[in-house]
PDB file of N, CA and C in Angstrom:
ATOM      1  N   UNK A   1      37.880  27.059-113.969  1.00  0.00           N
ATOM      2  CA  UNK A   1      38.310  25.786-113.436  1.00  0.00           C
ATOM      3  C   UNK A   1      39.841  25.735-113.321  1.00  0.00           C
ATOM      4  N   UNK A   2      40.447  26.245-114.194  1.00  0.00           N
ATOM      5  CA  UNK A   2      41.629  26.124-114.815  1.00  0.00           C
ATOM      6  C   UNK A   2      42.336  27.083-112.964  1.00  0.00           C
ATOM      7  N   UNK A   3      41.715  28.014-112.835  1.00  0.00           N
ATOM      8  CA  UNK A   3      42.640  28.993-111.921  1.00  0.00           C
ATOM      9  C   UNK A   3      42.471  28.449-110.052  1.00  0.00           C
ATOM     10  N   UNK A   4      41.716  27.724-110.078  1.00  0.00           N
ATOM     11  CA  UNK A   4      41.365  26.875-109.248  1.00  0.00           C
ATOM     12  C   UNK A   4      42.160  26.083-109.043  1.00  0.00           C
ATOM     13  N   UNK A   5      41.945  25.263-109.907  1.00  0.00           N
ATOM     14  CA  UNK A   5      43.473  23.850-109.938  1.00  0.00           C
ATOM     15  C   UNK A   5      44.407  24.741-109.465  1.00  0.00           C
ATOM     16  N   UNK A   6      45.131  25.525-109.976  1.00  0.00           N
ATOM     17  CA  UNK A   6      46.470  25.769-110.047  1.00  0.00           C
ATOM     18  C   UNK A   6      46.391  26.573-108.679  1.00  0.00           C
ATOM     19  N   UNK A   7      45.346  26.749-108.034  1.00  0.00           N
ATOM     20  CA  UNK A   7      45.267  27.514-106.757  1.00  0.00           C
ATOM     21  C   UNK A   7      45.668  26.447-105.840  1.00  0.00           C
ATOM     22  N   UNK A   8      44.777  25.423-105.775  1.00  0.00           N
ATOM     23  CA  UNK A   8      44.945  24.730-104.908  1.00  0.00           C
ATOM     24  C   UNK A   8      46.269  23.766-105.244  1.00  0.00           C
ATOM     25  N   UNK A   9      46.779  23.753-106.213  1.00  0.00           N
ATOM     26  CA  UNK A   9      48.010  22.698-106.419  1.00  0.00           C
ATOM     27  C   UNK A   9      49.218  23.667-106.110  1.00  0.00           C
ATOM     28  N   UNK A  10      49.193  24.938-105.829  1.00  0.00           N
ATOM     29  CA  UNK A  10      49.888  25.644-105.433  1.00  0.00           C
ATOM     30  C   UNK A  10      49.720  25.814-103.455  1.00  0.00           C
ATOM     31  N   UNK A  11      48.898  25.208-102.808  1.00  0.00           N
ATOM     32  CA  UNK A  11      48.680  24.830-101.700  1.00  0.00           C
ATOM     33  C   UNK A  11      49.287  23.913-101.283  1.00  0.00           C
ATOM     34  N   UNK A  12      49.539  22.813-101.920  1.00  0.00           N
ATOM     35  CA  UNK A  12      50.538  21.403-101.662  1.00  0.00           C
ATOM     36  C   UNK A  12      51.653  21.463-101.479  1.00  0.00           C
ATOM     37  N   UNK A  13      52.334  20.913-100.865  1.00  0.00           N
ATOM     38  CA  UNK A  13      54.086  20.750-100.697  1.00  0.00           C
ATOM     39  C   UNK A  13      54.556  19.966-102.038  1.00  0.00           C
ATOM     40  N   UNK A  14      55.617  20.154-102.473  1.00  0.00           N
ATOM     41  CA  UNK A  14      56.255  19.720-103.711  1.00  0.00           C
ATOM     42  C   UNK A  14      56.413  18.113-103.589  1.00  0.00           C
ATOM     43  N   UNK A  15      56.641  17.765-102.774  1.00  0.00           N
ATOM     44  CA  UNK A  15      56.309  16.004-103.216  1.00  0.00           C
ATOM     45  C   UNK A  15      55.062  15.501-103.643  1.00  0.00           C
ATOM     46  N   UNK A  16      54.173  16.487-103.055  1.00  0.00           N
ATOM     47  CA  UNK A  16      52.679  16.357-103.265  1.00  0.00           C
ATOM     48  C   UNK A  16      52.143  16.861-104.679  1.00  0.00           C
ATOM     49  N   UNK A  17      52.645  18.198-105.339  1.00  0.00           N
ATOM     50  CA  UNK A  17      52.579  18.658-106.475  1.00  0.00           C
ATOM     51  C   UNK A  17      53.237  17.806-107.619  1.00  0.00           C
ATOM     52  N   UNK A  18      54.598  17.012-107.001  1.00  0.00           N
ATOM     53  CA  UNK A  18      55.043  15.765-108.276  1.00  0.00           C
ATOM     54  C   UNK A  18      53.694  15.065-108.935  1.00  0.00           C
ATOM     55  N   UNK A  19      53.199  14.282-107.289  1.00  0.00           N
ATOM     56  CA  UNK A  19      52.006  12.995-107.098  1.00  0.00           C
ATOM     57  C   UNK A  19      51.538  13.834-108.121  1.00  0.00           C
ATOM     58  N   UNK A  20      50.967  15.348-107.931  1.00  0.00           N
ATOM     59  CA  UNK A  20      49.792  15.411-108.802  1.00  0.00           C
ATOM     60  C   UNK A  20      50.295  15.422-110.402  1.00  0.00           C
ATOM     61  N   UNK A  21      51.265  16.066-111.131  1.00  0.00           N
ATOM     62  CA  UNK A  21      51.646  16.369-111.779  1.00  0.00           C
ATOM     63  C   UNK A  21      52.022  14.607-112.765  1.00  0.00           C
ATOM     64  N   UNK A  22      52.399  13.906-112.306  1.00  0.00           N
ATOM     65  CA  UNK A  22      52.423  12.250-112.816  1.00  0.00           C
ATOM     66  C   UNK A  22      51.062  11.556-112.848  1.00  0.00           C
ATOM     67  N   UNK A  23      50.066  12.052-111.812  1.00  0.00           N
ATOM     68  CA  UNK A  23      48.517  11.726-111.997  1.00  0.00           C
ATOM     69  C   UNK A  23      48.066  12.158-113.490  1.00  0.00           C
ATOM     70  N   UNK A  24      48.583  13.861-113.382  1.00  0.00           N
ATOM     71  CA  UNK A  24      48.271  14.550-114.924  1.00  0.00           C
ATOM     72  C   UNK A  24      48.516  13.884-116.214  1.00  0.00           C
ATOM     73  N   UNK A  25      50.008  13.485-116.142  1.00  0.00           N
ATOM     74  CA  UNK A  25      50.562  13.128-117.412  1.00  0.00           C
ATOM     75  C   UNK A  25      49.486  11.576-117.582  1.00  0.00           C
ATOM     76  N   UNK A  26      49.375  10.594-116.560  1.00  0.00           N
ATOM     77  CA  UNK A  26      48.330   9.089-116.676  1.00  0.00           C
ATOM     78  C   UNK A  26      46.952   9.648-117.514  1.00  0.00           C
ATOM     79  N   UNK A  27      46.468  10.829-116.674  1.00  0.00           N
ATOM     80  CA  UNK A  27      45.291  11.361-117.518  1.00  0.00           C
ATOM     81  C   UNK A  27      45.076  11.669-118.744  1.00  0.00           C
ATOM     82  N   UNK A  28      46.225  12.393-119.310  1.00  0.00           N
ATOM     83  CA  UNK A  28      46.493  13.251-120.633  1.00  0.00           C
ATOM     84  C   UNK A  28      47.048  11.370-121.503  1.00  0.00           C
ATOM     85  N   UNK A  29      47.607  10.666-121.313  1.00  0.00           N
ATOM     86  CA  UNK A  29      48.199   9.641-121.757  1.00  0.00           C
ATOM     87  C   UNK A  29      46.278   8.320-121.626  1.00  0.00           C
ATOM     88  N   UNK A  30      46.092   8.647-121.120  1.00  0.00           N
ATOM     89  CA  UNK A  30      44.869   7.906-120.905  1.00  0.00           C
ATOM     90  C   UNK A  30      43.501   8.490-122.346  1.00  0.00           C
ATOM     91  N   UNK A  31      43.584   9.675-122.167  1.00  0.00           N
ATOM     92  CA  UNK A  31      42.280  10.295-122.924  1.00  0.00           C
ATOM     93  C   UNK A  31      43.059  10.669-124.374  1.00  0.00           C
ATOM     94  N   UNK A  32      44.573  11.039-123.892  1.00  0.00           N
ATOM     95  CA  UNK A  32      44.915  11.278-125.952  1.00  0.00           C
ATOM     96  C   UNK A  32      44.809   9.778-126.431  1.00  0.00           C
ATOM     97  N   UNK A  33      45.358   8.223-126.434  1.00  0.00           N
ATOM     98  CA  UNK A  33      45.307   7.488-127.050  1.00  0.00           C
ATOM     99  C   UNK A  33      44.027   7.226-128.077  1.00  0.00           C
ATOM    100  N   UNK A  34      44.135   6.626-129.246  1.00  0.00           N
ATOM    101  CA  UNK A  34      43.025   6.753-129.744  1.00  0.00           C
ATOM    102  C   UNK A  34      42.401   5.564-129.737  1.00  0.00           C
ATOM    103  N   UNK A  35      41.187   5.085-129.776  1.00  0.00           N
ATOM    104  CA  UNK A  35      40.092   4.118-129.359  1.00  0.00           C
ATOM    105  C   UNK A  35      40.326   3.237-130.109  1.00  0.00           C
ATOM    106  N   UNK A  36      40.622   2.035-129.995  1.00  0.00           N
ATOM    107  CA  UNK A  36      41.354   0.663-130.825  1.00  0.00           C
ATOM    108  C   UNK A  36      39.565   0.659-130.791  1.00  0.00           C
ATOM    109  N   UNK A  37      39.828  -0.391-132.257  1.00  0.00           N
ATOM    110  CA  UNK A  37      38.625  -0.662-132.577  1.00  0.00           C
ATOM    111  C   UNK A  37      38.953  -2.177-133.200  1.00  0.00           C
ATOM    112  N   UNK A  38      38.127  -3.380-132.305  1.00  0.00           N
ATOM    113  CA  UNK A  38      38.410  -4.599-132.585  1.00  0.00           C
ATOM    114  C   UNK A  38      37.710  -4.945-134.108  1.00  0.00           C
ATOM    115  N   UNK A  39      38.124  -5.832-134.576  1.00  0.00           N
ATOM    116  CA  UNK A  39      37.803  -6.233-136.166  1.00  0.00           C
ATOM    117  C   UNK A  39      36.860  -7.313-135.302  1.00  0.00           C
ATOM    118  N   UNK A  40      36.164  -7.941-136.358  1.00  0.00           N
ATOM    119  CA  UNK A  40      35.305  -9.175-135.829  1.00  0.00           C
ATOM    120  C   UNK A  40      35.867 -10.615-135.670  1.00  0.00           C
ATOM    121  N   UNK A  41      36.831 -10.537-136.456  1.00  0.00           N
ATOM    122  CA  UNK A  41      37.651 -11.636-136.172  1.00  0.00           C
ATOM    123  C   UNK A  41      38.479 -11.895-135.099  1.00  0.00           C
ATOM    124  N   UNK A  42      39.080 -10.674-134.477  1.00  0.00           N
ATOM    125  CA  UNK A  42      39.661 -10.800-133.183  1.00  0.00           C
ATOM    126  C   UNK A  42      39.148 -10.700-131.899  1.00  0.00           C
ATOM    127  N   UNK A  43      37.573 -10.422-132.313  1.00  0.00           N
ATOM    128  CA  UNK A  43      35.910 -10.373-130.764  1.00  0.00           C
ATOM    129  C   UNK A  43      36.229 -11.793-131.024  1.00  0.00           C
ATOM    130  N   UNK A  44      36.073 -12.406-131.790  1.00  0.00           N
ATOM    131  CA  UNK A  44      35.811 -13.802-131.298  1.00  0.00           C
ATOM    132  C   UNK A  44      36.350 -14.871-130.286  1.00  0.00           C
ATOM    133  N   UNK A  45      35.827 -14.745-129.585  1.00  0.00           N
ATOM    134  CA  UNK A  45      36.594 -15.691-128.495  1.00  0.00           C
ATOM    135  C   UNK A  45      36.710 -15.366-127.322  1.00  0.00           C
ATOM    136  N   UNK A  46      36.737 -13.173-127.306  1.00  0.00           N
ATOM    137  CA  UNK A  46      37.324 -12.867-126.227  1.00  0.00           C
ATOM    138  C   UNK A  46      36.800 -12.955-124.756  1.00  0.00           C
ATOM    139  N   UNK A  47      35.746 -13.798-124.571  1.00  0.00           N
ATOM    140  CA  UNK A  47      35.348 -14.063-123.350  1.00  0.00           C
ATOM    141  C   UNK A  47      35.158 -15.855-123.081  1.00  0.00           C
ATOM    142  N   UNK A  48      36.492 -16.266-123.830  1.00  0.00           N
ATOM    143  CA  UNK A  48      36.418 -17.882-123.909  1.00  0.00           C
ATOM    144  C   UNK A  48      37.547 -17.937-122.411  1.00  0.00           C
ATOM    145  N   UNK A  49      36.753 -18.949-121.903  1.00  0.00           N
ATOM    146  CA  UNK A  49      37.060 -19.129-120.145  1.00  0.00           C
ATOM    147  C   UNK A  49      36.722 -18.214-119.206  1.00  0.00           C
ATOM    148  N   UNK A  50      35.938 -17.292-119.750  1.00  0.00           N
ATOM    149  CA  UNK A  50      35.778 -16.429-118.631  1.00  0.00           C
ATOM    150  C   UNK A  50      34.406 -16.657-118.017  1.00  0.00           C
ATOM    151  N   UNK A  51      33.467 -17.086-118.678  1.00  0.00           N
ATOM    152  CA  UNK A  51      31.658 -17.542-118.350  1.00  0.00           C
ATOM    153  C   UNK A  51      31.636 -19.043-118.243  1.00  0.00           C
ATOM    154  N   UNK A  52      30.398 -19.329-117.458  1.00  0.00           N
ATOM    155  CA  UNK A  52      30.659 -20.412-117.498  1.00  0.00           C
ATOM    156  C   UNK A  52      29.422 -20.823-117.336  1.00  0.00           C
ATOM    157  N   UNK A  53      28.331 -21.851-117.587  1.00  0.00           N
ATOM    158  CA  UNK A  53      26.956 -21.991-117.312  1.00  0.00           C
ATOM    159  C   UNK A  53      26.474 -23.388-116.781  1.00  0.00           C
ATOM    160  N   UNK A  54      25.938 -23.496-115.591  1.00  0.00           N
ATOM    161  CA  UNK A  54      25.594 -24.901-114.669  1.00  0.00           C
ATOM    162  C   UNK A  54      24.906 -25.670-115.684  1.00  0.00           C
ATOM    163  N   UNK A  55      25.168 -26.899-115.711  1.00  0.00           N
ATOM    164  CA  UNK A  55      24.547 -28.175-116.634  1.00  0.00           C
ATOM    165  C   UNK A  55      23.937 -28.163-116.834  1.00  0.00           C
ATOM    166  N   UNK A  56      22.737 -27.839-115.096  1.00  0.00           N
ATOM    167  CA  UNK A  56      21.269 -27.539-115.546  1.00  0.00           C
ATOM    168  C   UNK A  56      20.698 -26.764-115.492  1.00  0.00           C
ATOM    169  N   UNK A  57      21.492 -25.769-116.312  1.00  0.00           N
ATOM    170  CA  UNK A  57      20.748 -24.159-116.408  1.00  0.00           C
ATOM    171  C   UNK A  57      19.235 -24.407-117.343  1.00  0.00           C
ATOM    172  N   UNK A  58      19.039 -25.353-118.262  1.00  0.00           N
ATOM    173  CA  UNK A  58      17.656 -25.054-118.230  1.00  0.00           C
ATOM    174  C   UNK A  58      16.530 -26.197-117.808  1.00  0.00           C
ATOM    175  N   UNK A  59      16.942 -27.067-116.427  1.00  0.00           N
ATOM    176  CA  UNK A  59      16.090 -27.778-116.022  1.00  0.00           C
ATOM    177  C   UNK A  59      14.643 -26.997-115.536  1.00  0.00           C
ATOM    178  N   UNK A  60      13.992 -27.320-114.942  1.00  0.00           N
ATOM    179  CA  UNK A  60      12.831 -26.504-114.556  1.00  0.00           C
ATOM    180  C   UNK A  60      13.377 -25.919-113.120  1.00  0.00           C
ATOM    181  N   UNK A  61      12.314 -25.462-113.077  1.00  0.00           N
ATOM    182  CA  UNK A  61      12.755 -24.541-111.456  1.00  0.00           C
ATOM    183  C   UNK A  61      11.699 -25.332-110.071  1.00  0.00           C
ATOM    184  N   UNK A  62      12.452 -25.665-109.266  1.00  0.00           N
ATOM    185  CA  UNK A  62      11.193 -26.468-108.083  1.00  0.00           C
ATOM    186  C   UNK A  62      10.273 -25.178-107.933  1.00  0.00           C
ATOM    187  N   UNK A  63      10.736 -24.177-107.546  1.00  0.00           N
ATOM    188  CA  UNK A  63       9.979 -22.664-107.226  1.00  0.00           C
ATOM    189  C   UNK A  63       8.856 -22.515-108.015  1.00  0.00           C
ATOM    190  N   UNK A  64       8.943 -22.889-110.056  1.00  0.00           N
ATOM    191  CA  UNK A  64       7.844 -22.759-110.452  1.00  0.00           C
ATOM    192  C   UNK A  64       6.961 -23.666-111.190  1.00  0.00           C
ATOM    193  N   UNK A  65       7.263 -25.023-110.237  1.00  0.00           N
ATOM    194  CA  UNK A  65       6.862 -26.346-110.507  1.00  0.00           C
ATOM    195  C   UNK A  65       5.477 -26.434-110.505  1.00  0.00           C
ATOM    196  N   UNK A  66       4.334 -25.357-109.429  1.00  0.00           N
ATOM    197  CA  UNK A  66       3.446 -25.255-109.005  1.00  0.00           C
ATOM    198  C   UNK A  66       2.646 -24.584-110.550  1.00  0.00           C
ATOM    199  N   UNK A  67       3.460 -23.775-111.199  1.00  0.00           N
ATOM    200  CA  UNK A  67       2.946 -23.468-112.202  1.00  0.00           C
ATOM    201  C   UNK A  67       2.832 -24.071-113.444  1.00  0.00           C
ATOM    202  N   UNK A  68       3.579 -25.144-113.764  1.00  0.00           N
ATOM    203  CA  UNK A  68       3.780 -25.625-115.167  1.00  0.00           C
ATOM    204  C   UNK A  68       2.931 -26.894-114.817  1.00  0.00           C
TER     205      UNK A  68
END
C-alpha cells in the first residue's frame, strides 16, 4: 500500500503534493488523539434544545382510529 501512495503522490505537481501532505498531518492529528470519555455528569443535558416533541405526540392516530 505504502509504495503505491508514494507512487502516485509522486505523480502530482508540488502544490498538489502540499494539499496532500496537510490532508496527512489532519489524519495522523485526527486518529492519534485519544478518545475523551464523557463522565455522567457532563452527558447530562447534552442534547438539551436540540429535540423537540409535538404536544400531541401521544394523541391517537386518525389512520388507526378504525382499529381501537
Amino acid at each position: 500500500m505504502e509504495q503505491i501512495i508514494l507512487q502516485r503522490l509522486q505523480q502530482l505537481p508540488e502544490s498538489a503534493q502540499q494539499e496532500a501532505l496537510q490532508f496527512i498531518d489532519q489524519l495522523l492529528a485526527k486518529y492519534q488523539q485519544p478518545k475523551q470519555i464523557m463522565r455522567r455528569t457532563e452527558a447530562l443535558g447534552i442534547w438539551q434544545g436540540k429535540l423537540w416533541m409535538a404536544d400531541d405526540f401521544d394523541a391517537p392516530l386518525e389512520e388507526l382510529a378504525e382499529y381501537m
